[in-house]
Each structure stands twice: as structure tokens, then as C-alpha cells.
C-alpha atoms as a PDB file:
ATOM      1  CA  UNK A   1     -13.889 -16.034   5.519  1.00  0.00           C
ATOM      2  CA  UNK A   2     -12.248 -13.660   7.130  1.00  0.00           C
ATOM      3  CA  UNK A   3     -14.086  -9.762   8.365  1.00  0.00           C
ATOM      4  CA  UNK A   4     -12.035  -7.206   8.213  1.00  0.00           C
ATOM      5  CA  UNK A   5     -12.759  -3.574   9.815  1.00  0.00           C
ATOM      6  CA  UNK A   6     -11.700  -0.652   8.824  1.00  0.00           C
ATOM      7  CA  UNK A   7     -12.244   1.027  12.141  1.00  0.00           C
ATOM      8  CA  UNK A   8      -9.995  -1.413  13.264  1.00  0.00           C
ATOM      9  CA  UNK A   9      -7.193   0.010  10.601  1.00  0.00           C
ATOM     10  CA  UNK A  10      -7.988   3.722  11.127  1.00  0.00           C
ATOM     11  CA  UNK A  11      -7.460   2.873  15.070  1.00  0.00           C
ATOM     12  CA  UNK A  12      -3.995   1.194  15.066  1.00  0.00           C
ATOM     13  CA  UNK A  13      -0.956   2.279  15.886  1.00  0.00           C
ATOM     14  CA  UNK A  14       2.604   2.746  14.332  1.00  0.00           C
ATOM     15  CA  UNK A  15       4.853   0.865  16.368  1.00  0.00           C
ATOM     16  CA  UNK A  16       7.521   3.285  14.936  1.00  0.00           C
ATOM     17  CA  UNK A  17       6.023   6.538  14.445  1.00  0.00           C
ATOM     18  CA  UNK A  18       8.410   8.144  12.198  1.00  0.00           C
ATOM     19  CA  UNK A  19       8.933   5.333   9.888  1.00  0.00           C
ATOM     20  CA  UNK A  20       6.709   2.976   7.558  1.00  0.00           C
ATOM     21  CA  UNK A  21       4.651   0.549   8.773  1.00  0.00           C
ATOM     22  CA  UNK A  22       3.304  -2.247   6.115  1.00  0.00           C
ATOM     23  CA  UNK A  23       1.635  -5.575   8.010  1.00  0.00           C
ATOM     24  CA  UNK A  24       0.008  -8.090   5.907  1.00  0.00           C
ATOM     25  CA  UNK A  25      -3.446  -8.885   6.208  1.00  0.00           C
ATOM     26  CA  UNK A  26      -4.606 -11.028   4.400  1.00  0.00           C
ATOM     27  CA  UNK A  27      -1.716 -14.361   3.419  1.00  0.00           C
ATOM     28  CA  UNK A  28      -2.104 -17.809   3.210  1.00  0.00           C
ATOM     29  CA  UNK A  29      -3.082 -18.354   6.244  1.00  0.00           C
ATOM     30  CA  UNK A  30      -5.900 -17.499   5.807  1.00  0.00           C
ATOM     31  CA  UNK A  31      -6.352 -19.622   2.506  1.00  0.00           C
ATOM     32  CA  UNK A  32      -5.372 -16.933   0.076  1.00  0.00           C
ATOM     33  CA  UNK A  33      -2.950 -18.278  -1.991  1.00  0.00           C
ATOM     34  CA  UNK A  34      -4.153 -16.023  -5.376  1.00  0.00           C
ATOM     35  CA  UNK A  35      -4.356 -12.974  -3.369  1.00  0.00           C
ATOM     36  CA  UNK A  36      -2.561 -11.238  -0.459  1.00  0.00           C
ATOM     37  CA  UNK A  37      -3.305  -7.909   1.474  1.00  0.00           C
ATOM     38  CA  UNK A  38      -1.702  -5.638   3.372  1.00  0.00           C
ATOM     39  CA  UNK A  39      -2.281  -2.554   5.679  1.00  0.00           C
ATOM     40  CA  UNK A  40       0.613   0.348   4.858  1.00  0.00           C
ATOM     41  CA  UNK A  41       0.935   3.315   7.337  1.00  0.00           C
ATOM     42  CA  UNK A  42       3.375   6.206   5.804  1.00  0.00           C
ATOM     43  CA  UNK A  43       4.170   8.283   8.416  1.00  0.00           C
ATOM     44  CA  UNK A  44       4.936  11.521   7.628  1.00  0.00           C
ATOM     45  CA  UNK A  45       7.600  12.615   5.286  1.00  0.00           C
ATOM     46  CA  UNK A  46       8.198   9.115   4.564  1.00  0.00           C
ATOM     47  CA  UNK A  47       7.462   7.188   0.685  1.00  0.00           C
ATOM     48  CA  UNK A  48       7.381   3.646  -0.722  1.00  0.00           C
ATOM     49  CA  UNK A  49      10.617   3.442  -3.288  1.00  0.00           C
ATOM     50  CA  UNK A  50      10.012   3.461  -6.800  1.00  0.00           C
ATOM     51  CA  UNK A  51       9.457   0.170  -7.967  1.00  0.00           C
ATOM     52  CA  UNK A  52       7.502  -1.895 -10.500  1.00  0.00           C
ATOM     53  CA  UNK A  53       5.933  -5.863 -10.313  1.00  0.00           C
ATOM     54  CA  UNK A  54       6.587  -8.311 -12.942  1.00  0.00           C
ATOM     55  CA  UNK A  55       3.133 -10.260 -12.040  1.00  0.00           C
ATOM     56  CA  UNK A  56       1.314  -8.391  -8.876  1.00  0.00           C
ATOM     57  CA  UNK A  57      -1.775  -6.369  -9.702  1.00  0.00           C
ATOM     58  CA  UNK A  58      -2.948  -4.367  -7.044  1.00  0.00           C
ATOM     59  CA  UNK A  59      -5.794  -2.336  -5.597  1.00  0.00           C
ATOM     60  CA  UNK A  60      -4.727   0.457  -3.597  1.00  0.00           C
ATOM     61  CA  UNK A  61      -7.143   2.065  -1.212  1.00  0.00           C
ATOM     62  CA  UNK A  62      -6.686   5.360   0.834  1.00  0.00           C
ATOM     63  CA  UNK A  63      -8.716   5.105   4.122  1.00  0.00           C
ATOM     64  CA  UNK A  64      -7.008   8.256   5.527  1.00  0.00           C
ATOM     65  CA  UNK A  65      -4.191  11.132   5.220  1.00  0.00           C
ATOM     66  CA  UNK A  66      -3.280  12.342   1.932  1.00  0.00           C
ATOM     67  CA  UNK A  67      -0.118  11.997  -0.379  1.00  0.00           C
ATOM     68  CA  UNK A  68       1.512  11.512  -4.022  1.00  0.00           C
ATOM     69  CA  UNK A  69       1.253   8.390  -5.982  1.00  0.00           C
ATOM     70  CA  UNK A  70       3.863   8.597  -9.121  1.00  0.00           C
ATOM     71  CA  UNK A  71       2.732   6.012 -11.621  1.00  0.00           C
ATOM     72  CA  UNK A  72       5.440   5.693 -14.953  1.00  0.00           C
ATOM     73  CA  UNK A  73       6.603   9.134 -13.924  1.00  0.00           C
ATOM     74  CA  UNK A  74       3.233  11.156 -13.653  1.00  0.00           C
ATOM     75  CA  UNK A  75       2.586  12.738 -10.209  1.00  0.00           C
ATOM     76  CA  UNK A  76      -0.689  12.301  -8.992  1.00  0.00           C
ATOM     77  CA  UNK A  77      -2.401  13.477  -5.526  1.00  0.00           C
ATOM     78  CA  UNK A  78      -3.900  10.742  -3.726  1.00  0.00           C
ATOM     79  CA  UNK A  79      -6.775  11.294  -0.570  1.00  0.00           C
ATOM     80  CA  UNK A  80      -8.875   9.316   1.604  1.00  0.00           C
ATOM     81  CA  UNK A  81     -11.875   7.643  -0.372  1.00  0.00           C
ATOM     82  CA  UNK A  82      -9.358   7.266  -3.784  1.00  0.00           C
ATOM     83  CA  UNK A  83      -9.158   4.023  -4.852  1.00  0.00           C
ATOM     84  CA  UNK A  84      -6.159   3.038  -7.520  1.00  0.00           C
ATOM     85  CA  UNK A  85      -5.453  -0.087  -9.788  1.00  0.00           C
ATOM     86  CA  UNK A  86      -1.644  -0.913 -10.347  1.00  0.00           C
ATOM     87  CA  UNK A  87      -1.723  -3.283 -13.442  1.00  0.00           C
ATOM     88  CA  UNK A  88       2.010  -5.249 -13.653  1.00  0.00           C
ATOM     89  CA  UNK A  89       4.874  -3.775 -14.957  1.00  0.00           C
ATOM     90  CA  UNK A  90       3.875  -0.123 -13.897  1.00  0.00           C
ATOM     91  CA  UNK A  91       6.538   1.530 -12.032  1.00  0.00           C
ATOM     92  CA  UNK A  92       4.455   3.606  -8.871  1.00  0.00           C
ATOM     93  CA  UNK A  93       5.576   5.262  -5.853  1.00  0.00           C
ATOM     94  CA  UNK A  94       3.875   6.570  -3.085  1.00  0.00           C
ATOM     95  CA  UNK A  95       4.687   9.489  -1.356  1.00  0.00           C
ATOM     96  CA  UNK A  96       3.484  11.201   1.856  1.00  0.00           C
ATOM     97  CA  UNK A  97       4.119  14.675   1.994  1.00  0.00           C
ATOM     98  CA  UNK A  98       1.867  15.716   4.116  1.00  0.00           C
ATOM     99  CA  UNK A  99       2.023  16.109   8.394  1.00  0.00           C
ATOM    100  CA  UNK A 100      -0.332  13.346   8.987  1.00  0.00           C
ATOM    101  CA  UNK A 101      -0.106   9.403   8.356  1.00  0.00           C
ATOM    102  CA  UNK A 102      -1.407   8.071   5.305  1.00  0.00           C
ATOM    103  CA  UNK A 103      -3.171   5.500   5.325  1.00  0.00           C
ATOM    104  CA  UNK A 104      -3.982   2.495   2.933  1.00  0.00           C
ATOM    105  CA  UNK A 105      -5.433  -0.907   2.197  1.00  0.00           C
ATOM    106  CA  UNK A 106      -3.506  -2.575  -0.735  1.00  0.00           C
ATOM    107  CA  UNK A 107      -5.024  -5.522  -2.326  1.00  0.00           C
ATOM    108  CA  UNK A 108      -2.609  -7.669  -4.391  1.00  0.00           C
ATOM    109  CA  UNK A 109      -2.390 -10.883  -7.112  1.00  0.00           C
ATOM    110  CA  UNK A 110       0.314 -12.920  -6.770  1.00  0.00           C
ATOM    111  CA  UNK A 111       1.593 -12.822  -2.752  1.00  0.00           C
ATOM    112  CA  UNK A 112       3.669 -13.214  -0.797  1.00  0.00           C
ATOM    113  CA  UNK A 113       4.578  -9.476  -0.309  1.00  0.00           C
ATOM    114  CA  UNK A 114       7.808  -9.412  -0.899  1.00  0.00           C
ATOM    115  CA  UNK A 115       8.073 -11.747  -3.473  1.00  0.00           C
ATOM    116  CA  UNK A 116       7.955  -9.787  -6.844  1.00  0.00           C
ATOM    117  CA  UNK A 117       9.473  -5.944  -5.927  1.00  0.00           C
ATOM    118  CA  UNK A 118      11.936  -4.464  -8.514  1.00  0.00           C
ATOM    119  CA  UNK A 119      13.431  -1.674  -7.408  1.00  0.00           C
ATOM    120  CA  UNK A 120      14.290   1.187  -9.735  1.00  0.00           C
ATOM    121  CA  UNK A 121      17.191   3.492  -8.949  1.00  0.00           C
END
């Protein structure tokens, strides 16, 4: 088992404060092979690229901040407390436009992280 806190996620900081900031949290290490985890920090003015998954399914909650997730093309505002499922193949983006980091706790099938990210230009 392992606890985690979301205090503890709310409190941290961005080592680089005007950039991205996306440490795992959950990998095999921790004997998750099935599923992985990761905390993302978008500083301000800052976005994920547009991208899809092939296999990954994930579970995207906002803990704080506010922002844009695109999903296929649709623009959608995202805030603390939303909670989002990414079924493969969907391309998403997420966007913080706002002045403040946002702030989420992504849940995902099929790790590592990296692994299974097509980019879309």
C-alpha cells in the first residue's frame, strides 16, 4: 500500500516556477505494474501538447488552479474538484491560462509515463 496526501501535493513546490512540472507517483516501485500516477503542476501560461494514447486510460483530477482541457477539439474549462476520464485514442490537451498553477492528480493504465505519447502537430 502506499498513502498518499493531498496536502502533501497542494504544499509542494515547482522546482522551476515558470515551467511544467510532472513527477510520477505512483510506478513500479511501488508494485504497480497495471497502473501508474503522476502529480502535474502547470505553471502559469504553460499547457500539455496535444497528444493522444494508443492504450493509456486515464483519470485526471484537478486539486487546484483552473484551466482548459481540449478533448478531440472541444474546449472545455477545467477547476479544482473536476474530475475527467481520458479513454485511449482521444486526443486532449491541457491548458493553463490562468495566473495561478494548476494543479492535478492523473491516474493512468498502462505506465510507464512516457511510454505511449503521440504527439499531434
Amino acid at each position: 500500500m502506499k498513502l498518499l496526501k493531498l496536502n502533501d501535493f497542494l504544499a509542494l513546490e515547482n522546482p522551476s516556477p515558470t515551467e511544467s512540472f510532472r513527477p510520477e507517483i505512483i510506478t513500479n516501485k511501488d508494485k504497480a505494474f497495471n497502473l501508474g500516477g503522476m502529480l502535474g503542476i502547470l505553471a502559469p501560461k504553460t499547457s500539455v501538447p496535444y497528444h493522444y494514447h494508443e492504450k493509456r486510460e486515464s483519470v485526471i483530477i484537478v486539486i487546484s488552479g483552473k484551466g482548459i482541457e481540449i478533448i478531440d477539439g472541444k474546449e472545455f474549462t477545467i477547476k479544482k474538484g473536476d474530475i475527467l476520464f481520458i479513454p485511449a485514442g482521444e486526443k486532449h490537451r491541457t491548458i493553463n491560462n490562468s495566473e495561478e498553477d494548476l494543479r492535478y492528480i492523473e491516474f493512468f493504465t498502462n505506465p510507464p509515463l512516457n511510454k505511449d505519447f503521440v504527439p499531434i502537430d
